[in-house]
C-alpha atoms as a PDB file:
ATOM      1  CA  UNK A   1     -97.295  97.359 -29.171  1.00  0.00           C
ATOM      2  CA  UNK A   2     -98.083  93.466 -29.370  1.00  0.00           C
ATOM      3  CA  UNK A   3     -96.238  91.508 -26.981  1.00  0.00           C
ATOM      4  CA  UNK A   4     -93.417  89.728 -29.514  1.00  0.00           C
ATOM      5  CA  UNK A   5     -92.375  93.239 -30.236  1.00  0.00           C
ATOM      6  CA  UNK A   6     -92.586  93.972 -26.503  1.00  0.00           C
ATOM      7  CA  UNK A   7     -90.298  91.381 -26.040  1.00  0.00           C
ATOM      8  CA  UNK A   8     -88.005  92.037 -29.128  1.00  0.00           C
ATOM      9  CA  UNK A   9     -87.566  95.449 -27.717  1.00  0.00           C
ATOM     10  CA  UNK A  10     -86.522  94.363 -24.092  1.00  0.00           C
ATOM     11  CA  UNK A  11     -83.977  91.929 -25.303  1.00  0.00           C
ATOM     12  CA  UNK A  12     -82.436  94.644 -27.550  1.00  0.00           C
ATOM     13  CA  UNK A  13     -81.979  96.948 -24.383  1.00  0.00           C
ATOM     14  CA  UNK A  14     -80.657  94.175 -22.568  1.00  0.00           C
ATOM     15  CA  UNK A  15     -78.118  93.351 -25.647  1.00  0.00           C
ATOM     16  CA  UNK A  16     -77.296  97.433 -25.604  1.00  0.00           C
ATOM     17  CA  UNK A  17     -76.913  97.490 -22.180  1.00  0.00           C
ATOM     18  CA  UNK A  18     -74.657  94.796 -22.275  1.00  0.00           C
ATOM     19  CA  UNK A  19     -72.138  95.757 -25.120  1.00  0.00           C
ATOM     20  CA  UNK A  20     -72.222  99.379 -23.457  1.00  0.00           C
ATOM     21  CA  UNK A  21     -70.261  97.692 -20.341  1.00  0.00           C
ATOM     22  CA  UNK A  22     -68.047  95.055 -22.184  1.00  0.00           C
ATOM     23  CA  UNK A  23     -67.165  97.738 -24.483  1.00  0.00           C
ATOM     24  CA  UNK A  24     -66.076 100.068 -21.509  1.00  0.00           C
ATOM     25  CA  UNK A  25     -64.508  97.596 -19.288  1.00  0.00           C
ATOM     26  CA  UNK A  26     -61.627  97.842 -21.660  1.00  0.00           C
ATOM     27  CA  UNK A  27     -61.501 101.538 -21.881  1.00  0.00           C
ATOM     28  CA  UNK A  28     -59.302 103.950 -19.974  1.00  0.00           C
ATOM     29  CA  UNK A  29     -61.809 105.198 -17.227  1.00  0.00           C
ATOM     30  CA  UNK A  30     -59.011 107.759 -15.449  1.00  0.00           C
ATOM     31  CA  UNK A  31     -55.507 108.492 -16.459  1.00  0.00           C
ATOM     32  CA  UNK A  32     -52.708 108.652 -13.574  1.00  0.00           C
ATOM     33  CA  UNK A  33     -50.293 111.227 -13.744  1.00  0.00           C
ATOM     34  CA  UNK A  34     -46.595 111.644 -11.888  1.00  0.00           C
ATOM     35  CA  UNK A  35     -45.695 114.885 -12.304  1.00  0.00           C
ATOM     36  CA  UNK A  36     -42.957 114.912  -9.781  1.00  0.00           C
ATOM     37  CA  UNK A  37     -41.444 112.492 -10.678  1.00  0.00           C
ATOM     38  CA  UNK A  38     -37.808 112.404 -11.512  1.00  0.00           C
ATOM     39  CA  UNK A  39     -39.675 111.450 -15.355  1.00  0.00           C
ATOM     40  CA  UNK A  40     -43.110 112.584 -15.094  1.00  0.00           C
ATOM     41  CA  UNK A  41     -45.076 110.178 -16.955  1.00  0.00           C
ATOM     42  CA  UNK A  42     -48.838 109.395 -17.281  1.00  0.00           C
ATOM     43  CA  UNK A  43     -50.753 105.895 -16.663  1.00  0.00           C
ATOM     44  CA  UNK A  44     -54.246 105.159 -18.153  1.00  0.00           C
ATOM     45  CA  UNK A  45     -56.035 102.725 -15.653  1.00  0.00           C
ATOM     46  CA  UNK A  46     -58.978 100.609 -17.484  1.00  0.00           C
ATOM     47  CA  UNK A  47     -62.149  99.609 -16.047  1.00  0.00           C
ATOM     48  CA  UNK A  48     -61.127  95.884 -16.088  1.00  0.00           C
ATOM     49  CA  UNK A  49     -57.870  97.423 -13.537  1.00  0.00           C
ATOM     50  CA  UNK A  50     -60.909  98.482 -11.209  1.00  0.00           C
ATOM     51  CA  UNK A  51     -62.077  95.245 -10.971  1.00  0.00           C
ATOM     52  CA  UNK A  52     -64.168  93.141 -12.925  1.00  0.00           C
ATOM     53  CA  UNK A  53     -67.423  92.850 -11.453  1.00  0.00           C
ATOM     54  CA  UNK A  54     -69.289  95.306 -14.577  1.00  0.00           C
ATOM     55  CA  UNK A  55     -67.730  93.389 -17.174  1.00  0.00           C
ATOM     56  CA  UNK A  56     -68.221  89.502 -15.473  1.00  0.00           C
ATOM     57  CA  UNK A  57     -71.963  91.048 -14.962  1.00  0.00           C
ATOM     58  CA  UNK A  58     -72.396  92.112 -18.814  1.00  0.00           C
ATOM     59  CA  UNK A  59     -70.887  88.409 -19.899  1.00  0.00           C
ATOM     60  CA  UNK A  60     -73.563  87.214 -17.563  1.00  0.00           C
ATOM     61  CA  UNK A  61     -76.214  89.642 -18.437  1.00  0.00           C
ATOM     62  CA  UNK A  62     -75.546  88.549 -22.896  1.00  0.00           C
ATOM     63  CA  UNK A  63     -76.079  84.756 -21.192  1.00  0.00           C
ATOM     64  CA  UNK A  64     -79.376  85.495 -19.244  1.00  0.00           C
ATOM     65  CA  UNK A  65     -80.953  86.986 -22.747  1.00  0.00           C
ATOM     66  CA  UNK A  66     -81.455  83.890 -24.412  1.00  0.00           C
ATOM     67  CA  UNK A  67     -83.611  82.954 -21.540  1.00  0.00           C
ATOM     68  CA  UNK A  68     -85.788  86.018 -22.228  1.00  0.00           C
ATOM     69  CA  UNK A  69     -86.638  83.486 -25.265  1.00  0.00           C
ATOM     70  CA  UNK A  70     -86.655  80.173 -24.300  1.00  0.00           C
ATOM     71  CA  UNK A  71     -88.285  80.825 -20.642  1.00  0.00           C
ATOM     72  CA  UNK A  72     -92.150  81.495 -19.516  1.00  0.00           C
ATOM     73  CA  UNK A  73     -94.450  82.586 -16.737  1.00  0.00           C
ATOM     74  CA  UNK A  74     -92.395  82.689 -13.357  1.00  0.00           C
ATOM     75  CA  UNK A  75     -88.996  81.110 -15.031  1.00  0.00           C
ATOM     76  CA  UNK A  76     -89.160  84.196 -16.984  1.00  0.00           C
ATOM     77  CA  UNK A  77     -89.647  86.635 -13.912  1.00  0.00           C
ATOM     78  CA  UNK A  78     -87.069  85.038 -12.446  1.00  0.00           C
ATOM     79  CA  UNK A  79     -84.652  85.927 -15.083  1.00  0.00           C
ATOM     80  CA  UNK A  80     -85.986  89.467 -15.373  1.00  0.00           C
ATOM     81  CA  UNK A  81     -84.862  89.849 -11.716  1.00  0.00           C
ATOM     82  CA  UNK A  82     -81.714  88.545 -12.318  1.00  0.00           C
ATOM     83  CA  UNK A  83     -81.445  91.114 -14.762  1.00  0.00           C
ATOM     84  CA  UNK A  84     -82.276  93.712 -13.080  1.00  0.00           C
ATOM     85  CA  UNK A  85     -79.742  92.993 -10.165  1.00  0.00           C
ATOM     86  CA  UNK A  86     -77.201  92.657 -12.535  1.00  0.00           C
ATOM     87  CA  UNK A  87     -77.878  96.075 -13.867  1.00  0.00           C
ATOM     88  CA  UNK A  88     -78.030  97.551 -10.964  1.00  0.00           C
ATOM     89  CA  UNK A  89     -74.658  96.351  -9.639  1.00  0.00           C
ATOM     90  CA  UNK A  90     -72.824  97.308 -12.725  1.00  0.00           C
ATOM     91  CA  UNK A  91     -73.797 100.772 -12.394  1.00  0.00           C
ATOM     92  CA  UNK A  92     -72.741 100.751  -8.617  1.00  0.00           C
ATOM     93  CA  UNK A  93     -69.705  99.503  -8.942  1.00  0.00           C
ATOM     94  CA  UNK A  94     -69.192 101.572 -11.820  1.00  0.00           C
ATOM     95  CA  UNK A  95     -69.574 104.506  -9.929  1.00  0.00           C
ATOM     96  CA  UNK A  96     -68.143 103.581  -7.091  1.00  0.00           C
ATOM     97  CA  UNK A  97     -64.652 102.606  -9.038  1.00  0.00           C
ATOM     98  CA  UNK A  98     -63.082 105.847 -10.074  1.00  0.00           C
ATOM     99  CA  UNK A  99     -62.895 106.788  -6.366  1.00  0.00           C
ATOM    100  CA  UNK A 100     -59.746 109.150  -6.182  1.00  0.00           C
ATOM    101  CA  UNK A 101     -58.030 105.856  -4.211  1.00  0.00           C
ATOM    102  CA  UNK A 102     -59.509 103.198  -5.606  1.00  0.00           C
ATOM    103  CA  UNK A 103     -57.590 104.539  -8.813  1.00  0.00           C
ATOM    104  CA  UNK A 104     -54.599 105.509  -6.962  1.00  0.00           C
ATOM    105  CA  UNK A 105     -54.110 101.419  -6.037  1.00  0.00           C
ATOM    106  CA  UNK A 106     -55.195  99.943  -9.192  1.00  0.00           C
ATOM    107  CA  UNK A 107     -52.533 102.391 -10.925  1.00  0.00           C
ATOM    108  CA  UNK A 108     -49.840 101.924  -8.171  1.00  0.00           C
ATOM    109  CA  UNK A 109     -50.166  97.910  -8.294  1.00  0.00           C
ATOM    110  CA  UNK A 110     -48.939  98.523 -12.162  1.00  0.00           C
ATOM    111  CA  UNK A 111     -46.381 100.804 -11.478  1.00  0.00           C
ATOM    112  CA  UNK A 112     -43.731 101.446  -8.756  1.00  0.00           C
ATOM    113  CA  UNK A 113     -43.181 104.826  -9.759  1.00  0.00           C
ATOM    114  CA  UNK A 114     -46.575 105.682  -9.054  1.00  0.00           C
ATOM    115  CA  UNK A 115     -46.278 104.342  -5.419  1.00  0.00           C
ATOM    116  CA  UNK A 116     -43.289 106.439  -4.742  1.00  0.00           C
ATOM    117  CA  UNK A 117     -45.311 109.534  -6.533  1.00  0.00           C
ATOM    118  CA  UNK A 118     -45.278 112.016  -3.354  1.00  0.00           C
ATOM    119  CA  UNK A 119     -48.771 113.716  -5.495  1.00  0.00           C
ATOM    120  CA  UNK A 120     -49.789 111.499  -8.107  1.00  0.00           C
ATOM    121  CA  UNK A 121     -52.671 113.907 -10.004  1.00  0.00           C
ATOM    122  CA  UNK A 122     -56.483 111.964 -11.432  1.00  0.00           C
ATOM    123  CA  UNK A 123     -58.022 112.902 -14.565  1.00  0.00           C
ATOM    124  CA  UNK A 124     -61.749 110.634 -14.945  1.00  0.00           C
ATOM    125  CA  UNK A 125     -62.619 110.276 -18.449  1.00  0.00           C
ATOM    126  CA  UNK A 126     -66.169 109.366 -19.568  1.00  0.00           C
ATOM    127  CA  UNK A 127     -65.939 105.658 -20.127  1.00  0.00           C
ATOM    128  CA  UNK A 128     -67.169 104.921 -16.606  1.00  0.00           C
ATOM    129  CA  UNK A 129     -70.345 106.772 -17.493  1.00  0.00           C
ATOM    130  CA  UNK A 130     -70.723 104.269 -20.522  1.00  0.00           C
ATOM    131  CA  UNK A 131     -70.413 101.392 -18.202  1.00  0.00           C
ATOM    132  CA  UNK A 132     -73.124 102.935 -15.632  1.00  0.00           C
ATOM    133  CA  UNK A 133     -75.603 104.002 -18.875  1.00  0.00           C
ATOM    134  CA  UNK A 134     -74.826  99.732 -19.959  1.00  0.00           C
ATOM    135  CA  UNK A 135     -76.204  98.917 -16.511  1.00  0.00           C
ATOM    136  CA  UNK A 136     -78.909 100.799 -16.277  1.00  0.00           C
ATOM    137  CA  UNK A 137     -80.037  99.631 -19.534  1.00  0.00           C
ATOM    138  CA  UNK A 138     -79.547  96.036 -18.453  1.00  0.00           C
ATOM    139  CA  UNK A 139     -81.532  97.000 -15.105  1.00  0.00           C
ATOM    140  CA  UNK A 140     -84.641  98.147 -17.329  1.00  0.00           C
ATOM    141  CA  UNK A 141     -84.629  95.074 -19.526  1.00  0.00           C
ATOM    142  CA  UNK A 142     -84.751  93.031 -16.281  1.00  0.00           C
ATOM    143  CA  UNK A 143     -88.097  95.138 -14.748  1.00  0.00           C
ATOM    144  CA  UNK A 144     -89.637  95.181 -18.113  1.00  0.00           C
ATOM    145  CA  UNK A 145     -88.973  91.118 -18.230  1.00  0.00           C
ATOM    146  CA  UNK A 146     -89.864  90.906 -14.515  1.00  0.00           C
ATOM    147  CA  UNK A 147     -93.475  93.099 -15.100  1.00  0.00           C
ATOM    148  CA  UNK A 148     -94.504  92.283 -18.379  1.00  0.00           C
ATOM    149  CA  UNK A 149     -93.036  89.201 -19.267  1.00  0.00           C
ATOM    150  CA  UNK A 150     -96.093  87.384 -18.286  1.00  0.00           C
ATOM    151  CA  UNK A 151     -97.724  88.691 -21.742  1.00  0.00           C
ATOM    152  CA  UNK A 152     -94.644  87.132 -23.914  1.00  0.00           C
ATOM    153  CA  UNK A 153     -94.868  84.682 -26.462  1.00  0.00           C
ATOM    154  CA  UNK A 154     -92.406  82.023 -25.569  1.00  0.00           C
ATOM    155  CA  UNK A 155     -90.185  80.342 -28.013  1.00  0.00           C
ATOM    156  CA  UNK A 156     -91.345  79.877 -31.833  1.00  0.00           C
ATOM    157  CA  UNK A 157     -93.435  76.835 -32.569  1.00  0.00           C
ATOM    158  CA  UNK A 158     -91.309  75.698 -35.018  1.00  0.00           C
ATOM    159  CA  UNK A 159     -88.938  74.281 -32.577  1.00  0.00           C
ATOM    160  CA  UNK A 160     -91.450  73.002 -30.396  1.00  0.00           C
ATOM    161  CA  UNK A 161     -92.846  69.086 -31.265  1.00  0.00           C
ATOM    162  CA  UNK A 162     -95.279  68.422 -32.893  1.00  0.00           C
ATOM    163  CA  UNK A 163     -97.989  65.697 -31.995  1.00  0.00           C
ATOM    164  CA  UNK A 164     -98.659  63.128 -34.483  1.00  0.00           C
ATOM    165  CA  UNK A 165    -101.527  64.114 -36.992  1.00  0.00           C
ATOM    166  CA  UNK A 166    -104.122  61.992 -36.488  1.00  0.00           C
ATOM    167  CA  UNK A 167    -104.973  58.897 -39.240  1.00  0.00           C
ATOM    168  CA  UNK A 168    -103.768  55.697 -39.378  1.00  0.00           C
ATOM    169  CA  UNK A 169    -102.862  53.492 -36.303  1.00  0.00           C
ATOM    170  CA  UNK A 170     -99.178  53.077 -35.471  1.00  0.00           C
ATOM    171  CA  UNK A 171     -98.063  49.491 -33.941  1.00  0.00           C
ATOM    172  CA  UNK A 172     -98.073  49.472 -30.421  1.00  0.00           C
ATOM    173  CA  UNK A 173    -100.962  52.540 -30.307  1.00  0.00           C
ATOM    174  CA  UNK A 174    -100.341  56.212 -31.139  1.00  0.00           C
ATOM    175  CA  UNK A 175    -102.581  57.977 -34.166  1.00  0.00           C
ATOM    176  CA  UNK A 176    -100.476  59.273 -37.215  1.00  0.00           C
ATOM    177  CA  UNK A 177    -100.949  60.016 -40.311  1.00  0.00           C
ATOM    178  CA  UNK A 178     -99.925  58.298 -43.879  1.00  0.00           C
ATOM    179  CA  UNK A 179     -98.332  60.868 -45.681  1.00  0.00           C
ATOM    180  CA  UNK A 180     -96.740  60.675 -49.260  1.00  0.00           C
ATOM    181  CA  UNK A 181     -92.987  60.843 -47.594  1.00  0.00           C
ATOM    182  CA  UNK A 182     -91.000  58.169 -48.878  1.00  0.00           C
ATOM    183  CA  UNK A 183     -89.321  57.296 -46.414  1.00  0.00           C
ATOM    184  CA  UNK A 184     -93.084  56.809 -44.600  1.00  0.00           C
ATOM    185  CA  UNK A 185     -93.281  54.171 -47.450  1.00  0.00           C
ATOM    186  CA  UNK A 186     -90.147  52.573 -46.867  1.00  0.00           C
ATOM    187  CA  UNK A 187     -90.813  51.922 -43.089  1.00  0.00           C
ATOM    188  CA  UNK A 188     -94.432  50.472 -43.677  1.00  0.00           C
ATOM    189  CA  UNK A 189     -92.586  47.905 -46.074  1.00  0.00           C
ATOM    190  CA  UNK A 190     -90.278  46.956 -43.349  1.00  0.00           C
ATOM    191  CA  UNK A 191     -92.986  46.459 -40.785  1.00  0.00           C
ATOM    192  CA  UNK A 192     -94.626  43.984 -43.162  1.00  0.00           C
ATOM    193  CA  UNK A 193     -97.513  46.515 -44.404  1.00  0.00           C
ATOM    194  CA  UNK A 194     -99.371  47.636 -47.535  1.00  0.00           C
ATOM    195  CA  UNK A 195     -98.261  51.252 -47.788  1.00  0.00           C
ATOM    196  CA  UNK A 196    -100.922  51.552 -50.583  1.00  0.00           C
ATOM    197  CA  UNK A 197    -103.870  49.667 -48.315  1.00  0.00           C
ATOM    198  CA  UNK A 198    -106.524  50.982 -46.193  1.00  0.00           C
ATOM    199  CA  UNK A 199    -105.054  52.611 -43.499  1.00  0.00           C
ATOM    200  CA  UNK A 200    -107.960  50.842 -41.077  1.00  0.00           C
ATOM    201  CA  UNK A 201    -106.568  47.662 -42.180  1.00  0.00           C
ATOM    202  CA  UNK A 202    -109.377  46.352 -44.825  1.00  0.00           C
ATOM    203  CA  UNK A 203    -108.186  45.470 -48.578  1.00  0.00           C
ATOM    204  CA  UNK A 204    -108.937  48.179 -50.983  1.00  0.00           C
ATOM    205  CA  UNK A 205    -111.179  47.476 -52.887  1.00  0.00           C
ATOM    206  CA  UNK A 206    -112.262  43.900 -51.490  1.00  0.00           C
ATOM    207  CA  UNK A 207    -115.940  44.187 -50.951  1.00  0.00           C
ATOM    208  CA  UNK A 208    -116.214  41.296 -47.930  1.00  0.00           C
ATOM    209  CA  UNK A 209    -114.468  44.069 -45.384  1.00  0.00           C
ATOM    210  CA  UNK A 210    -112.266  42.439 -42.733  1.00  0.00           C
ATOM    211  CA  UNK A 211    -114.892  40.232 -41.694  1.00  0.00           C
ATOM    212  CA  UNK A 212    -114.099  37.468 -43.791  1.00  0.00           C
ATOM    213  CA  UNK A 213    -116.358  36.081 -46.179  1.00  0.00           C
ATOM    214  CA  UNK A 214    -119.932  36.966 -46.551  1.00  0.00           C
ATOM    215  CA  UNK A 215    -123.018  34.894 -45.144  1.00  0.00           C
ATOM    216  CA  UNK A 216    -124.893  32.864 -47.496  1.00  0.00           C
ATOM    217  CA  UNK A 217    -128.339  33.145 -47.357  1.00  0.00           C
ATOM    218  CA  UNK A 218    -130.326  30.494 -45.665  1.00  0.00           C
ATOM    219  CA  UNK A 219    -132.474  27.937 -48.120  1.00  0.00           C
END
């Protein structure tokens, strides 16, 4: 595998891994129920009621990817190990969140009921294991970026600057080069030059050179 597609590959686990937990923080992750209550009813508590630290880190983890791009050498290590702590808090705090009383609290700070609930019975669903699956994927993005990102092509050439071509001598030093551009033309006219001259500064065409007139033999 060549390192651009190395690379490629990485960011797309780290983009996976990061819809994965932004697309279960807003998911039901249990479901409260009050069955003796004088109307039993049911609450669904979502993973952004748990707290938001998975889906702040999966915001954060979709901002660190561009750097995966734009970054090199030990900048680019550095993110990977960002990464990879983000990842790896995500899926602790996604496992750590559907804790019978964690989800007791979260669901009795939305409900009274459910605080007066003498047994209030938790069902887990499986959108917490979405949101730990999202972090681990961001966590292996971040120790692929951290190992191998040393090998990575940084960003495209294209928008990188480009020196002058060498040619012609620009006023006040630098080399560049005379090309057909028009508007190349148009500035040479306004700096007093001959746009269709010798770029070295002699005549075209005028066999004396720049050195004025020739020498007449001696008689």
């Amino acid at each position: 595998m060549t390192p651009a597609r190395e690379r490629g590959l990485t960011a797309l686990l780290c983009a996976a891994g990061a819809g994965l937990t932004l697309l279960a923080a807003g998911r039901p992750w249990a479901t409260v129920r009050a069955r003796d209550a004088v109307t039993p009813f049911a609450l669904d508590v979502t993973g952004r009621d748990l707290g938001a630290t998975a889906g702040a880190l999966g915001w954060a983890a979709l901002a660190a990817l561009a750097a995966l791009f734009a970054t090199r050498g030990k900048v680019r290590a550095g993110v990977g190990l960002l990464l990879a702590a983000f990842g790896a808090v995500i899926a602790y705090s996604s496992v750590t969140a559907i804790d019978g009383g964690t989800i007791r609290s979260a669901a009795g700070d939305r409900s009274a009921l459910l605080r007066i609930a003498a047994q209030p019975v938790v069902e887990t669903g499986p959108w917490w294991a979405v949101s730990l699956c999202g972090g681990a994927l961001v966590a292996l993005a971040g120790l692929a970026a951290l190992l191998r990102g040393g090998r990575w092509p940084g960003m495209s050439s294209r928008y990188e600057r480009r020196d002058a071509a060498p040619g012609r001598v620009r006023p006040g030093g630098g080399a560049a080069s005379r090309g057909d551009d028009p508007a190349d033309l148009w500035k040479s006219l306004d700096r007093g030059e001959d746009p269709t001259g010798d770029p070295t500064g002699d005549p075209a065409g005028d066999p004396r050179g720049s050195a004025g007139d020739p020498k007449e033999p001696r008689g």
